[in-house]
Each structure stands twice: as C-alpha cells, then as structure tokens.
Protein backbone atom coordinates (compact mmCIF):
# COMPACT_ATOMS: atom_id res chain seq x y z
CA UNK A 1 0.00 0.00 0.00
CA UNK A 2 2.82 2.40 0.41
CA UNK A 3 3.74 2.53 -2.80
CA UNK A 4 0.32 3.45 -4.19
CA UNK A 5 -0.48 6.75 -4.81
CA UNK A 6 -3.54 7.20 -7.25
CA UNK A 7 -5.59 8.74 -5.26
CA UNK A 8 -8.85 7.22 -6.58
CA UNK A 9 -8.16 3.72 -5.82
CA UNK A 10 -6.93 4.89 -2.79
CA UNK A 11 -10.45 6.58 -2.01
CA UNK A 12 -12.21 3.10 -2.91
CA UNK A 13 -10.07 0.70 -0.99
CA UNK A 14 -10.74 3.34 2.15
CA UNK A 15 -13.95 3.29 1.67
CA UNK A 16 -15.01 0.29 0.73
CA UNK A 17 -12.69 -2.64 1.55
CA UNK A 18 -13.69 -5.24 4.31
CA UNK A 19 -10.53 -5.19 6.36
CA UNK A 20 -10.39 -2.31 8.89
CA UNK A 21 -6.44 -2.50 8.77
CA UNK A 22 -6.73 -2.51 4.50
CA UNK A 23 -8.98 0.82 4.87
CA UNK A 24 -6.66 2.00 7.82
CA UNK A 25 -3.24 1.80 5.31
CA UNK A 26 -5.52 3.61 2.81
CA UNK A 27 -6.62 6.25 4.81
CA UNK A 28 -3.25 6.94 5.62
CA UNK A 29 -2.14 8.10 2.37
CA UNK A 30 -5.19 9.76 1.11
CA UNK A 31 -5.36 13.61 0.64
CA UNK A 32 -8.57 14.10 -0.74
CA UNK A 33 -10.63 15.84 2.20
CA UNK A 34 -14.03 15.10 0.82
CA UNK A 35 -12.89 11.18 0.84
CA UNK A 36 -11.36 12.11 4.59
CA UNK A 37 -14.41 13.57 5.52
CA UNK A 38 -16.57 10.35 4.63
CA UNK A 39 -14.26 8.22 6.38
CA UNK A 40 -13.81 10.20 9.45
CA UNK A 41 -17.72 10.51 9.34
CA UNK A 42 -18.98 7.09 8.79
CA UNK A 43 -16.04 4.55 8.90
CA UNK A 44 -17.54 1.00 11.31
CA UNK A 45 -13.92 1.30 12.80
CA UNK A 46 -12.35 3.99 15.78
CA UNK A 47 -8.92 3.77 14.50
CA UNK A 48 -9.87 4.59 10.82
CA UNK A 49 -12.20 7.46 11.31
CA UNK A 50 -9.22 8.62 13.92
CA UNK A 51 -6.43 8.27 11.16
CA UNK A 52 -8.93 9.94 8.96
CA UNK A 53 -9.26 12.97 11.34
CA UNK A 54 -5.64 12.99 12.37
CA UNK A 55 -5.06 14.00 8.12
CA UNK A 56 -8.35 15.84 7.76
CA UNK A 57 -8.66 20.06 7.29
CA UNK A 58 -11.69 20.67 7.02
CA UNK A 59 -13.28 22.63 9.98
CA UNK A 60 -16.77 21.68 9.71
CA UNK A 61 -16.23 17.97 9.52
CA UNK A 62 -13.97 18.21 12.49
CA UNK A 63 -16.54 19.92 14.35
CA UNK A 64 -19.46 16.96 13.07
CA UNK A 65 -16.60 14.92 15.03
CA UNK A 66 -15.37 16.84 17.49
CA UNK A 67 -19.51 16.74 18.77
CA UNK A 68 -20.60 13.63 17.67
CA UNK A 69 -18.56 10.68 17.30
CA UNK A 70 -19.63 7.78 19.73
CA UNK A 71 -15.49 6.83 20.70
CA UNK A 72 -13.49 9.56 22.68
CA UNK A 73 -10.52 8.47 21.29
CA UNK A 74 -12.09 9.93 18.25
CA UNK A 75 -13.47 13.32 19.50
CA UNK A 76 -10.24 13.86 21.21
CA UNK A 77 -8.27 13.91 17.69
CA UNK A 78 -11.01 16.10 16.22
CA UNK A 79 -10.68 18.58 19.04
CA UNK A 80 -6.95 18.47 18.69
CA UNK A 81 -7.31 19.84 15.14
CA UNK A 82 -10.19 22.28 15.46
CA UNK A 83 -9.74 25.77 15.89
CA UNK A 84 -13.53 27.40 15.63
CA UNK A 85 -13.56 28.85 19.36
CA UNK A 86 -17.51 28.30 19.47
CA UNK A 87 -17.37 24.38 18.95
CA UNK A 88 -14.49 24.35 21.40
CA UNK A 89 -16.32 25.75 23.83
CA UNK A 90 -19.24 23.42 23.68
CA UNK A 91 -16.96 20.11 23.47
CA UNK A 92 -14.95 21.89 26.76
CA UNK A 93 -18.61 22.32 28.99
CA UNK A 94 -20.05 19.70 27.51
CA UNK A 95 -18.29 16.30 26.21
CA UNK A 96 -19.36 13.57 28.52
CA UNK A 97 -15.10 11.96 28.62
CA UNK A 98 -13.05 14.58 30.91
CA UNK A 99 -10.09 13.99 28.52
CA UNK A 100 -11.87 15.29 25.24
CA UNK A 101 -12.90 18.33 27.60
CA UNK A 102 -9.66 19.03 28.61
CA UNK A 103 -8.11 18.73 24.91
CA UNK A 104 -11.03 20.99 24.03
CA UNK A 105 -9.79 23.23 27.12
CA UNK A 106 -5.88 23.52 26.08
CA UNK A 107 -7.12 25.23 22.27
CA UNK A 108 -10.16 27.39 23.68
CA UNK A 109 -9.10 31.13 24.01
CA UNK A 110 -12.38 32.30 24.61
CA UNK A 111 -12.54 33.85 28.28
CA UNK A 112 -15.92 32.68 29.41
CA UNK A 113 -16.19 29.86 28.52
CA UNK A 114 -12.84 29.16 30.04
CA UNK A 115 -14.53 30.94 33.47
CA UNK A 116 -17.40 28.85 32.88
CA UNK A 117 -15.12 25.17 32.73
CA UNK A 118 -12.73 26.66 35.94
CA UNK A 119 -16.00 27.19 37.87
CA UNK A 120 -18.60 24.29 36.41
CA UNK A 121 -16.10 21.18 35.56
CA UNK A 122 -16.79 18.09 37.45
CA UNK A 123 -13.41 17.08 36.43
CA UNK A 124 -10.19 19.00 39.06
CA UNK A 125 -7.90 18.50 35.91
CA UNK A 126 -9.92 20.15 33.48
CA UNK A 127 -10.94 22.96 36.28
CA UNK A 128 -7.32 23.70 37.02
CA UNK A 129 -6.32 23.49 32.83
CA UNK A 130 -9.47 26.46 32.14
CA UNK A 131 -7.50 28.68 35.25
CA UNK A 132 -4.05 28.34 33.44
CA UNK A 133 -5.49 29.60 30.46
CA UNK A 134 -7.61 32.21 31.99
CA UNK A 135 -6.19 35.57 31.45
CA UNK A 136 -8.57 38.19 32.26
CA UNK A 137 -8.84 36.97 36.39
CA UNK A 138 -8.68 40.16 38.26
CA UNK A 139 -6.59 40.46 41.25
C-alpha cells in the first residue's frame, strides 16, 4: 500500500474494503478531504475514522466529530485539530469523557467559557487546565 499513490483507488479501498487494517493503510495516504471527511464521518472502525481525522482540514467535519462521534478516542483527535472557538467551547462544557474536555480546554481562548469550565467542571484536571489559560482573572 505504500507505494500506491492514485488517489482514486486509494479513495475506494478506504472506503469500501472489508478489512479495517486494508482501509486503515488507505486512509493513511489519502489527501482528498471530501474522501477524509466520509471516512472520518462514517467509517464501522475507531482507529480509521481517527487516522482519517488525524489528516483531515476541514473545519466543519472536524466539528461533526469533534460533537458527535460515539469513541473519545475519536473526539479527542477532532478537538486536537479544530480551531472554531464556538465548537471548542461546547466540546470543553459539555463532552461527557473529561479527557476530550480538557483537549477541548488547552485550544479554547475564549474567556468565558474558560470561566465557565474553571468554575462548572466536574473534572479538578480540566478545572485547574481552564485557570491556566484564563487571562482576564482580576486580582
């Protein structure tokens, strides 16, 4: 598979092939974001739609992840990548896994909703992450 390239083939064998692992070694040379999308999207497998996000641009398929895959390993990647401050800030007060609130945490810039996690977070990791990156506290 490594030394395939065609970029059509590769977007069949990802989506289509039986073999998680096949689709996986696909996945992971694709470029073609609409084909990333899909696979990130809709793949049966965690670690495909993960590989898929770990390559994948597009903002508003990484937010479709970021807010509703079922597998936190998944949501966690998606958050890693995002950067629209608005989904950020619902994964950070809202994702049911602590550790994909705390990724979501460590990108969000946006003051109250970092307030809102420091004060509201059932988790004491993610509470003491939003105070670090708090920067309007007054003395």
């Amino acid at each position: 598979m490594q030394r395939l390239t065609d970029q059509t083939v590769l977007a069949t064998v990802a989506t289509t092939d039986a073999d998680w692992h096949v689709r996986l070694a696909a996945v992971q040379l694709l470029t073609d974001q609409t084909v990333l999308a899909t696979a990130a999207t809709t793949d049966a497998d965690w670690c495909v739609r993960r590989a898929a996000v770990q390559r994948l641009t597009d903002q508003a398929a990484l937010a479709t992840v970021a807010t509703g895959d079922d597998d936190w390993c998944v949501r966690r990647a998606a958050v890693q990548r995002l950067t629209d401050q608005v989904v950020l800030a619902t994964v950070a007060t809202g994702d049911a896994d602590w550790g994909v609130r705390r990724a979501a945490v460590q990108r969000l810039t946006d003051q109250a909703a970092l307030a809102t996690v420091a004060t509201e977070d059932t988790d004491p990791r993610v509470r003491q992450d939003a105070m670090e990156r708090l920067t309007d506290i007054v003395s």
